[in-house]
Protein backbone atom coordinates (compact mmCIF):
# COMPACT_ATOMS: atom_id res chain seq x y z
CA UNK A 1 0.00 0.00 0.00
CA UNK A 2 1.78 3.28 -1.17
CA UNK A 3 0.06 6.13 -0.29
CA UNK A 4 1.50 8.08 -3.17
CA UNK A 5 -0.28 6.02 -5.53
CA UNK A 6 -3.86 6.38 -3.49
CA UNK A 7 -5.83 8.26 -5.28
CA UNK A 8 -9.21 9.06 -3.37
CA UNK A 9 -12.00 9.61 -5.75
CA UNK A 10 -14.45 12.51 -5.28
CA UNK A 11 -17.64 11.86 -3.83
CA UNK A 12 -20.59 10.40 -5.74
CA UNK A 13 -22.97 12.77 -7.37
CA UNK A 14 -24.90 13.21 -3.75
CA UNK A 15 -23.70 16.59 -2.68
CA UNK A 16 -21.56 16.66 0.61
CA UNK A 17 -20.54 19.19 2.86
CA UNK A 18 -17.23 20.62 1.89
CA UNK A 19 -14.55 19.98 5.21
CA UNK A 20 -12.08 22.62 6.28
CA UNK A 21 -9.44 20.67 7.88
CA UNK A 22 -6.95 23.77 7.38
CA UNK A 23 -8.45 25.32 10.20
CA UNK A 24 -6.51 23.19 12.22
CA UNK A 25 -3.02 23.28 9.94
CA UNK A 26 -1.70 25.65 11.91
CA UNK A 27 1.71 25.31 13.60
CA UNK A 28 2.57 22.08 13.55
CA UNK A 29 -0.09 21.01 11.40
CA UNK A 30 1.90 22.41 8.62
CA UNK A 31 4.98 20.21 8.95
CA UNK A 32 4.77 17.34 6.77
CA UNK A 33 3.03 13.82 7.68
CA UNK A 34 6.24 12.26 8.56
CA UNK A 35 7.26 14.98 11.26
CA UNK A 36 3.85 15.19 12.76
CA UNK A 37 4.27 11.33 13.99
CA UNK A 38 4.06 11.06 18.30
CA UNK A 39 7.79 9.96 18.19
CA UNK A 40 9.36 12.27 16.47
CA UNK A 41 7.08 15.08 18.13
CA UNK A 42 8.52 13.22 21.96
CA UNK A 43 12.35 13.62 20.40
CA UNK A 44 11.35 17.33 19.25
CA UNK A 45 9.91 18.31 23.02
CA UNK A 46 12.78 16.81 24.65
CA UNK A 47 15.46 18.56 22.43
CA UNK A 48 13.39 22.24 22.61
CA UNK A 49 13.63 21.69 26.38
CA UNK A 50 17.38 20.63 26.95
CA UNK A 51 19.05 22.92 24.33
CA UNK A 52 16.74 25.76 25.61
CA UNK A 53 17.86 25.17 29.29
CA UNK A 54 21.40 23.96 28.55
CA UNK A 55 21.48 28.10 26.68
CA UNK A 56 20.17 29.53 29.55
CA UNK A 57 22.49 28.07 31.90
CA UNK A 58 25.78 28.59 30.09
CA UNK A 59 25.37 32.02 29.54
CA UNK A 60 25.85 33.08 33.69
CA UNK A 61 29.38 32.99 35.70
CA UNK A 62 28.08 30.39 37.85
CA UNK A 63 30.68 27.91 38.45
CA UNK A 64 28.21 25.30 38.42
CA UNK A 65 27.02 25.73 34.60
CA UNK A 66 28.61 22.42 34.03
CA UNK A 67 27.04 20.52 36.42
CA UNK A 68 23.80 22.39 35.36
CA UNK A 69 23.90 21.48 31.78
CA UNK A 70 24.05 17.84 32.54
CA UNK A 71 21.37 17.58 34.56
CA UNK A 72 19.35 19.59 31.98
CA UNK A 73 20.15 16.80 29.15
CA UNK A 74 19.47 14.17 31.77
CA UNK A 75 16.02 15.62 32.67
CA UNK A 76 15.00 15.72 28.85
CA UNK A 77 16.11 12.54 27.97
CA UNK A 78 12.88 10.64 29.81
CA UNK A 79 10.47 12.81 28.03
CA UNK A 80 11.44 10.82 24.66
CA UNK A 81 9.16 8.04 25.84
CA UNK A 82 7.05 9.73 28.02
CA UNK A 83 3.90 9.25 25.54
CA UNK A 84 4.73 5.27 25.16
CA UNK A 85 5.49 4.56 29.16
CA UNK A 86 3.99 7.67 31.19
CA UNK A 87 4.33 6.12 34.35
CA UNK A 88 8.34 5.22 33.55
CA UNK A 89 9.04 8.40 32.23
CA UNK A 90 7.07 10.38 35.24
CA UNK A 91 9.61 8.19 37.67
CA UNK A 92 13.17 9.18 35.90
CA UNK A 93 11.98 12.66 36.10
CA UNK A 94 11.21 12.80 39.84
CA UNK A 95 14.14 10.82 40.55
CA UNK A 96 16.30 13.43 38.49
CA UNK A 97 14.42 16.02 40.21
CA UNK A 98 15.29 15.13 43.58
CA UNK A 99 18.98 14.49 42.61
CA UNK A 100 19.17 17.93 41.62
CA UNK A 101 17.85 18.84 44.42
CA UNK A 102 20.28 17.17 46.48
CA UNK A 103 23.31 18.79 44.95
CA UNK A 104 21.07 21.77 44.69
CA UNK A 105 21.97 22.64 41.23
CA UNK A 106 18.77 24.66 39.62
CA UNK A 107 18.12 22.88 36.33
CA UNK A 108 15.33 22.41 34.12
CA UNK A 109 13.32 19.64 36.55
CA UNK A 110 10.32 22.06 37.03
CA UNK A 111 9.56 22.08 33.33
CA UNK A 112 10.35 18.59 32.36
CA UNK A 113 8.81 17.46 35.56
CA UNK A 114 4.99 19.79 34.36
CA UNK A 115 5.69 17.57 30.54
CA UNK A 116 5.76 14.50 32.22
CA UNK A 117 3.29 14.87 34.96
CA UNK A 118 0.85 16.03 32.03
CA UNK A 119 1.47 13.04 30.12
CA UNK A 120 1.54 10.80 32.71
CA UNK A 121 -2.20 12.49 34.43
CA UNK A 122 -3.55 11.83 30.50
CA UNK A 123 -2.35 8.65 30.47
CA UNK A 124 -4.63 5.47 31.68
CA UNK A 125 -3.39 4.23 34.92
CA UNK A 126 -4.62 2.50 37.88
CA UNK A 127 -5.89 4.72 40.95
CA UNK A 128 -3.29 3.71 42.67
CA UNK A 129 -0.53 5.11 40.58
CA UNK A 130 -2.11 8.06 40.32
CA UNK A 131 -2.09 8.76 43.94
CA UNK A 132 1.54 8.03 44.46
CA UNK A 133 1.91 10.91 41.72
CA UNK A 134 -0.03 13.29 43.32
CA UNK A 135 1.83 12.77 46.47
CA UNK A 136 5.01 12.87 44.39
CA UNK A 137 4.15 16.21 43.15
CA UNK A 138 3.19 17.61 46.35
CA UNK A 139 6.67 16.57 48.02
CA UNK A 140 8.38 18.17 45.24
CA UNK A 141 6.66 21.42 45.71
CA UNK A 142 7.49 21.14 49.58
CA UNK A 143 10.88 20.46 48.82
CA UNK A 144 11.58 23.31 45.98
CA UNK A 145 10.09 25.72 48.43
CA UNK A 146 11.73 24.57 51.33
CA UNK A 147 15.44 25.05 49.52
CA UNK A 148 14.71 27.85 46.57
CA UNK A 149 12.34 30.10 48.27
CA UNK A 150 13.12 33.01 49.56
CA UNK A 151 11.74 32.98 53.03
CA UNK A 152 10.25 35.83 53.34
CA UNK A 153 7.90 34.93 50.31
CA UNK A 154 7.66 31.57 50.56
CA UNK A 155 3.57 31.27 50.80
CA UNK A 156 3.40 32.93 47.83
CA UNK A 157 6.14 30.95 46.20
CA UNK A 158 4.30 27.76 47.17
CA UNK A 159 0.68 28.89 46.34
CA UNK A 160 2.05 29.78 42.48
CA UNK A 161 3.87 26.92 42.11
CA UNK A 162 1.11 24.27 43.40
CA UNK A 163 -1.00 26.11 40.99
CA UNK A 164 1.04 25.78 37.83
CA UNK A 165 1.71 21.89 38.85
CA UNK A 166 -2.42 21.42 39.60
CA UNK A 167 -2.92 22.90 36.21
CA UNK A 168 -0.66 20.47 34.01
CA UNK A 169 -2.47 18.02 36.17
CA UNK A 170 -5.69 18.68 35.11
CA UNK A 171 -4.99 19.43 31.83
CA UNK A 172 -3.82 16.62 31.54
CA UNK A 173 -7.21 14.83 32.92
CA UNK A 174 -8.82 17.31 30.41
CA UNK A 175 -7.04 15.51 27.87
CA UNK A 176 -7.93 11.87 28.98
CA UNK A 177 -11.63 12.88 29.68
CA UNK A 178 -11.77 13.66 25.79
CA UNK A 179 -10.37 11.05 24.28
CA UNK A 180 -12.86 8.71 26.62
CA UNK A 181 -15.70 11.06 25.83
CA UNK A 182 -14.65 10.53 21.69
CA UNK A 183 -14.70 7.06 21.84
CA UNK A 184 -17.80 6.80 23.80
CA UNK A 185 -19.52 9.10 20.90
CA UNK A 186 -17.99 6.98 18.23
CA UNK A 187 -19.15 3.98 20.01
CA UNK A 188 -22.77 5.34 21.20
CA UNK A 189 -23.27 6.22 17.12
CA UNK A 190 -22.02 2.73 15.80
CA UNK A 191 -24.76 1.12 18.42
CA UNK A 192 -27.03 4.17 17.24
CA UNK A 193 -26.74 2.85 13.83
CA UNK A 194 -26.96 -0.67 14.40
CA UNK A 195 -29.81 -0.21 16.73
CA UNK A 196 -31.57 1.86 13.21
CA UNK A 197 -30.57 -1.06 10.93
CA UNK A 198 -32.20 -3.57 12.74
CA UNK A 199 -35.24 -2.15 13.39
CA UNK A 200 -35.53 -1.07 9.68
CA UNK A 201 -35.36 -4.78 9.27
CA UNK A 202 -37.68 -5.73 11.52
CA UNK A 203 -40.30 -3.46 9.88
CA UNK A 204 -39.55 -4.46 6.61
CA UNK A 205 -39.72 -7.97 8.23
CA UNK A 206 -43.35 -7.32 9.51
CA UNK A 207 -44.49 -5.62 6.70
CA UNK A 208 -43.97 -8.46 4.26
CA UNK A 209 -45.11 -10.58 6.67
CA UNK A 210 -48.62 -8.52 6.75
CA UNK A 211 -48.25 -8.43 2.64
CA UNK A 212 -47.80 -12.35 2.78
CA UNK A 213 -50.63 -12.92 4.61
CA UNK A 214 -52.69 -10.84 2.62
CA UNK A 215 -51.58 -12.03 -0.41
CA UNK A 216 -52.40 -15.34 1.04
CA UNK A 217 -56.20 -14.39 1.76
CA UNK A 218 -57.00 -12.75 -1.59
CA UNK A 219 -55.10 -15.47 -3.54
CA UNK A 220 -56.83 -18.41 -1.37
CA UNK A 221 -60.61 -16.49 -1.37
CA UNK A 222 -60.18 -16.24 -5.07
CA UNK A 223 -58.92 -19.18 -6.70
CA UNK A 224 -61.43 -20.64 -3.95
CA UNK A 225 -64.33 -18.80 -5.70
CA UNK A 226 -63.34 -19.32 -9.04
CA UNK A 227 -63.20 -22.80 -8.84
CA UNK A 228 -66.73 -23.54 -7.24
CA UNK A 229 -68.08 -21.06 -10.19
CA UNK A 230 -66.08 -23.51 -12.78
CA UNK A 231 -68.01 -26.48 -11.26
CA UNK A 232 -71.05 -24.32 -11.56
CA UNK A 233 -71.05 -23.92 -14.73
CA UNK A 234 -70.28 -27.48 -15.38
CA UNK A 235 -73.18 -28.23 -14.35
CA UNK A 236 -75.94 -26.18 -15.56
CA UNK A 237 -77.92 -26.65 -18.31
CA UNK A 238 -78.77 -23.88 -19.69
CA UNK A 239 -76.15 -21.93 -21.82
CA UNK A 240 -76.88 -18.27 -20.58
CA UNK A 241 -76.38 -19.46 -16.67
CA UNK A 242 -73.10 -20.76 -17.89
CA UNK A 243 -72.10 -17.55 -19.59
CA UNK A 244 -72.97 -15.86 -16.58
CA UNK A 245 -71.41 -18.24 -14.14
CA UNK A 246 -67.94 -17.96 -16.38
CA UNK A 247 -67.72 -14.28 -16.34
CA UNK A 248 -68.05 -14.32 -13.09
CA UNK A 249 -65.22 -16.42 -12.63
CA UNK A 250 -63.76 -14.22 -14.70
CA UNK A 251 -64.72 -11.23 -13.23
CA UNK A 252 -63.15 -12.53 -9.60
CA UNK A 253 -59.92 -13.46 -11.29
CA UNK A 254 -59.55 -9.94 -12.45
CA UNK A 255 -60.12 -8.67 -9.10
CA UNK A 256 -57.59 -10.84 -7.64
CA UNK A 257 -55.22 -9.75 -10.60
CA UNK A 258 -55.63 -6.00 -9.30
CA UNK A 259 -55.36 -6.92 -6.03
CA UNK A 260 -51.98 -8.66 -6.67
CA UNK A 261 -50.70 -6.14 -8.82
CA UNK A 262 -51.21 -3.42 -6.38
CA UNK A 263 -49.32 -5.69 -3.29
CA UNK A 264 -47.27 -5.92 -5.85
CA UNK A 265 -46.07 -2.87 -6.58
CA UNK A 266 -46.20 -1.48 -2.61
CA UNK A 267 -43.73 -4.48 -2.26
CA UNK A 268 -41.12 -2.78 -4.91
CA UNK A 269 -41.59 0.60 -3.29
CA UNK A 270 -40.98 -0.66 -0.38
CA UNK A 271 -37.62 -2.04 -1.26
CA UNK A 272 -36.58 0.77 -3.74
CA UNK A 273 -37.31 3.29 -0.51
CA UNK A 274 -34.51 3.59 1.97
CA UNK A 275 -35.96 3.88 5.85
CA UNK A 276 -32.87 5.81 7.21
CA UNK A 277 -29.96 7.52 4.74
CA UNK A 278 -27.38 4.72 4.37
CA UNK A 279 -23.37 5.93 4.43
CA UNK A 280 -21.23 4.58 1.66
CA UNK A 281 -17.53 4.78 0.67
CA UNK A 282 -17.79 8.13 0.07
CA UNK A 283 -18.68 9.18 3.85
CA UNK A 284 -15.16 7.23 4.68
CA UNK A 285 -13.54 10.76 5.22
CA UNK A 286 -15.80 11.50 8.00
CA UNK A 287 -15.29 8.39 9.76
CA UNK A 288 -11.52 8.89 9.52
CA UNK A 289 -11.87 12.35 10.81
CA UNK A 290 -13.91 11.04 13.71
CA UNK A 291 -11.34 9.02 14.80
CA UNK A 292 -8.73 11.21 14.13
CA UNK A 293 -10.10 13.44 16.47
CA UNK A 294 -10.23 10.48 19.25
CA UNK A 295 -6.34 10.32 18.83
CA UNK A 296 -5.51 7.79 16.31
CA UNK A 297 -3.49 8.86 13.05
CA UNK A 298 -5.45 7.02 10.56
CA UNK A 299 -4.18 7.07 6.53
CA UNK A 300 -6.42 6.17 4.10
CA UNK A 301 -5.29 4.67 1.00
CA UNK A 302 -8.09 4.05 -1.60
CA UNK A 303 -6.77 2.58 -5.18
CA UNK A 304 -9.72 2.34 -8.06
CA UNK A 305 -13.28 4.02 -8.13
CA UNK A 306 -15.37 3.15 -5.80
CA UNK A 307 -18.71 4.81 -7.50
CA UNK A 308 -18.80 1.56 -9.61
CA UNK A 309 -19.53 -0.31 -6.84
CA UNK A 310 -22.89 -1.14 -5.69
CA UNK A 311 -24.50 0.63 -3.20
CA UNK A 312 -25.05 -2.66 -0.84
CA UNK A 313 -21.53 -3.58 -1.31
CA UNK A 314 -19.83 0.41 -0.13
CA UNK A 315 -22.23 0.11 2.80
CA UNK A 316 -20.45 -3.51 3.96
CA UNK A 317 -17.29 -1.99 3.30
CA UNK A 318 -17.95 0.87 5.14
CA UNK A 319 -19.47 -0.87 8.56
CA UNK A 320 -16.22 -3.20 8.36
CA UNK A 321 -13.78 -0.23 8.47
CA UNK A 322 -16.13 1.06 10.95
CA UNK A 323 -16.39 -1.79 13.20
CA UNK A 324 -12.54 -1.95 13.02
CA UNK A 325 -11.22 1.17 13.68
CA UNK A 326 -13.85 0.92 16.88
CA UNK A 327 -11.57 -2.21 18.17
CA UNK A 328 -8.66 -0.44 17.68
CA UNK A 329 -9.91 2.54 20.51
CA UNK A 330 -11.14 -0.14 22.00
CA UNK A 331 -8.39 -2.74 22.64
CA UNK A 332 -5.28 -1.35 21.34
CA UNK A 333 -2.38 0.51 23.36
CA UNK A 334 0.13 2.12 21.97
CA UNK A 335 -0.82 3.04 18.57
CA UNK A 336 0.81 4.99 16.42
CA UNK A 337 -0.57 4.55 12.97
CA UNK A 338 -3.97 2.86 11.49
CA UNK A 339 -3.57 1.98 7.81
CA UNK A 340 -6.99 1.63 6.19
CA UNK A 341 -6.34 0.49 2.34
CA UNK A 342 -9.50 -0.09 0.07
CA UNK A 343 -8.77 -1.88 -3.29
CA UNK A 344 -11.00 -1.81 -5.76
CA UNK A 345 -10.64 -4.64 -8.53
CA UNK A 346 -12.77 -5.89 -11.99
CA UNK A 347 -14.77 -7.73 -9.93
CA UNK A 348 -14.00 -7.75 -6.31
CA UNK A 349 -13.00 -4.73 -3.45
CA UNK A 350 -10.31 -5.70 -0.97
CA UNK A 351 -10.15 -3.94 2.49
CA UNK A 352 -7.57 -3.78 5.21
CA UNK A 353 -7.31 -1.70 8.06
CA UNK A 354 -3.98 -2.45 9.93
CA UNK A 355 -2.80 -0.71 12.88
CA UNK A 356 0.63 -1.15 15.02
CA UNK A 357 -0.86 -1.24 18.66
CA UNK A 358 0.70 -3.53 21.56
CA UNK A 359 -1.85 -6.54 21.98
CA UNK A 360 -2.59 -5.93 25.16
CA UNK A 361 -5.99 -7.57 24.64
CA UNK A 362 -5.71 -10.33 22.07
CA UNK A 363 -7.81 -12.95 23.62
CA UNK A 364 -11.00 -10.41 23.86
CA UNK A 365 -9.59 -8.68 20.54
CA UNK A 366 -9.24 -12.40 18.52
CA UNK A 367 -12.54 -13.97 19.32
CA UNK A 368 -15.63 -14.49 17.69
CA UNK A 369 -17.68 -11.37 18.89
CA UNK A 370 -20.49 -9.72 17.65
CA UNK A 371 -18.09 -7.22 15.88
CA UNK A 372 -16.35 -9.84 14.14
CA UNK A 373 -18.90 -11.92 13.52
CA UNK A 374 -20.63 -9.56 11.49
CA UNK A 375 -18.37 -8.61 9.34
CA UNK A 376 -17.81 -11.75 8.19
CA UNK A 377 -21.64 -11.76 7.74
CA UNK A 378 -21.48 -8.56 5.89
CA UNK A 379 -18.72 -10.37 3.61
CA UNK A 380 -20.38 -13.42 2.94
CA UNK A 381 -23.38 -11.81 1.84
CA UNK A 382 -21.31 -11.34 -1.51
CA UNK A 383 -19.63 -14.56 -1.37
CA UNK A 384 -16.53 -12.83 0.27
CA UNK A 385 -14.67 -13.43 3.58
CA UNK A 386 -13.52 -11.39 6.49
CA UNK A 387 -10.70 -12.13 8.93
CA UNK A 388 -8.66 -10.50 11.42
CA UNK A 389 -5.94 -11.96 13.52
CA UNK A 390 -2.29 -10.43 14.85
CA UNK A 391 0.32 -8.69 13.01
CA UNK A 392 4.22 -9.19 12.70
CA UNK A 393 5.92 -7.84 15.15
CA UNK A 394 3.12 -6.36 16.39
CA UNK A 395 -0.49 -4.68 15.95
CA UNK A 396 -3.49 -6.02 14.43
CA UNK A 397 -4.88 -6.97 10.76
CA UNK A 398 -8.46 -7.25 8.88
CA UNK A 399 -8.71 -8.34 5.43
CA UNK A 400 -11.87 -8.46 3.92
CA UNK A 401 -12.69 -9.75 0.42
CA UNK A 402 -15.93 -8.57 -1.26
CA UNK A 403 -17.14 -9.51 -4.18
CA UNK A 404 -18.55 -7.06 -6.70
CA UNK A 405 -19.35 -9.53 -9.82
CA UNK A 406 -23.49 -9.61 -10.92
CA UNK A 407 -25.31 -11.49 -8.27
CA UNK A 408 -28.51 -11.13 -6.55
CA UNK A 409 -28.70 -8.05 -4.58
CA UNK A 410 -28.29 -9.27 -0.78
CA UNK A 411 -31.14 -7.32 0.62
């Protein structure tokens, strides 16, 4: 999959509402793809904060620069991984922090201990952890105040900086809260949507079952009556009460004929007429940008045009990449990149979605849910297959094959 040679077809002739994702290309939104990536954004946090210390401190007399400048490259250096292990990263920092503070050398700890503390109170950890930090954070404020602050202004010293550490804090439980709160709205409109799909089919369900049994009664009253005017007329005499009798019969069968015509033709209305607006390929941008938003950096790759494609068959497509990119905020840890790759063939449309997470959940991410389940039911409605299993070295895979020759429509 080369993203280069992706080419994402504009949107069938329904009219969609352009997107303005430059509103949010500024800053770094303007460096390229590669450099916006969590790692290299870690590496570029860590070497802003130690050069920009490690200047500051070399340009005084103080015969401790040296010493200074070390422990402002050794503070940095944890905030490198301090998106992948929080909790680690938080550690080093407050270990470094009170080192420094036992040679009291004034360094850079404050800052890189606010960028860790940040990450580490966005990060999900156990309750537990999360109270050691707080009582980590309230030692160190006790102990910068009790050695740094002048005396005489000490209270105020303390109430400032307990303030700027309870505000990384929270932002950083800002930051948590809407990520949760994303993938509870992604979630809450998949069930939404399933919850409108199936009782769309249970209507339809009922209504043809009202339509069969109607059917039933007009077909069975009138074949019933034509029949017992047939033997009528077999046995009269006379010729005019047998002309009569016969168009009669006659009469009833073109009654029945109406009546079957019009059931009929409610029946292909009926199917013709969506109940609810149904999202196809073309609504894949959304769902990317949905999940965007809830953190992951999804790429879609889509190779072929996808208007050919049947409307039934761009609708399983599209609750497949759904339902996966849902398992990923689900289950995954650690992700760093979701690859969703739609290929579009003479008479079949592949889809993957691959991300790189840690596993951290394979036995409730590998078996046969309802998730899973039905999108191999989706698949197999046009004689395709879907599976999904574990990825080398690490993440997690779904290949679906769908396929897109002339067949009965599924519905």
């Amino acid at each position: 999959m080369t993203p280069a040679s992706a080419t994402v077809p504009p949107a069938a002739p329904v009219a969609r509402p352009t997107r303005t994702p430059d509103v949010r290309r500024s800053g770094f939104g303007r460096l390229p793809q590669a450099l916006r990536t969590p790692q290299v954004m870690d590496v570029g946090i860590a070497v802003a904060l130690g050069a920009a210390t490690v200047l500051m401190d070399t340009q005084g007399p103080d015969a401790r620069v040296s010493a200074a400048v070390w422990w402002d490259l050794a503070l940095a250096a944890p905030l490198i991984v301090r998106r992948r292990y929080p909790t680690v990263c938080l550690a080093l920092v407050s270990v470094l922090c009170f080192g420094q503070w036992l040679q009291d050398v004034r360094a850079s700890g404050p800052l890189a201990f606010l960028i860790a503390l940040y990450t580490f109170s966005s990060s999900e950890v156990r309750r537990a952890t999360m109270a050691a930090a707080v009582v980590v954070a309230g030692l160190g404020v006790a102990l910068v105040m009790i050695r740094w602050a002048p005396s005489s202004q000490r209270p105020l010293h303390t109430l400032m900086f307990t303030a700027v550490v309870a505000a990384a804090w929270i932002a950083g439980v800002y930051a948590r809260t809407r990520r949760a709160y994303l993938r509870a709205t992604l979630e809450r409109a998949e069930t939404a949507e399933r919850d409108r799909d199936r009782q769309a089919q249970i209507a339809i369900a009922a209504d043809r079952a009202q339509m069969a049994r109607e059917m039933h009664d007009v077909i069975a009253h009138s074949l019933s009556v034509m029949i017992t005017l047939n033997d009528a007329a077999a046995a009269v005499a006379s010729p005019e009460a047998m002309r009569t009798t016969v168009v009669q019969a006659s009469d009833v069968g073109r009654q029945a004929l109406s009546e079957m015509h019009r059931m009929l033709r409610v029946l292909r209305e009926d199917a013709q007429a969506d109940l609810f607006p149904q999202p196809g390929l073309a609504q894949l941008g959304d769902l990317v940008a949905m999940v965007r938003d809830a953190g992951l950096d999804v790429r879609l790759s889509i190779t072929g045009d996808v208007r050919v494609l049947p409307a039934t068959a761009q609708l399983a497509a599209y609750r497949i990449v759904q339902e996966s990119l849902t398992n990923v905020l689900k289950h995954a840890r650690s992700v760093q990149h979701v690859d969703v790759a739609l290929t579009v063939g003479e008479d079949e449309l592949r889809v993957q979605i691959e991300d790189d997470g840690a596993r951290i959940d394979e036995h409730g991410r590998g078996r046969m849910g309802h998730g899973l389940q039905g999108m191999s039911e989706r698949a197999a409605l046009f004689g395709g297959t879907a599976v999904a299993g574990p990825s080398a070295p690490r993440g997690w895979t779904v290949r679906a094959v769908l396929h897109t020759d002339p067949m009965p429509d599924p519905q």
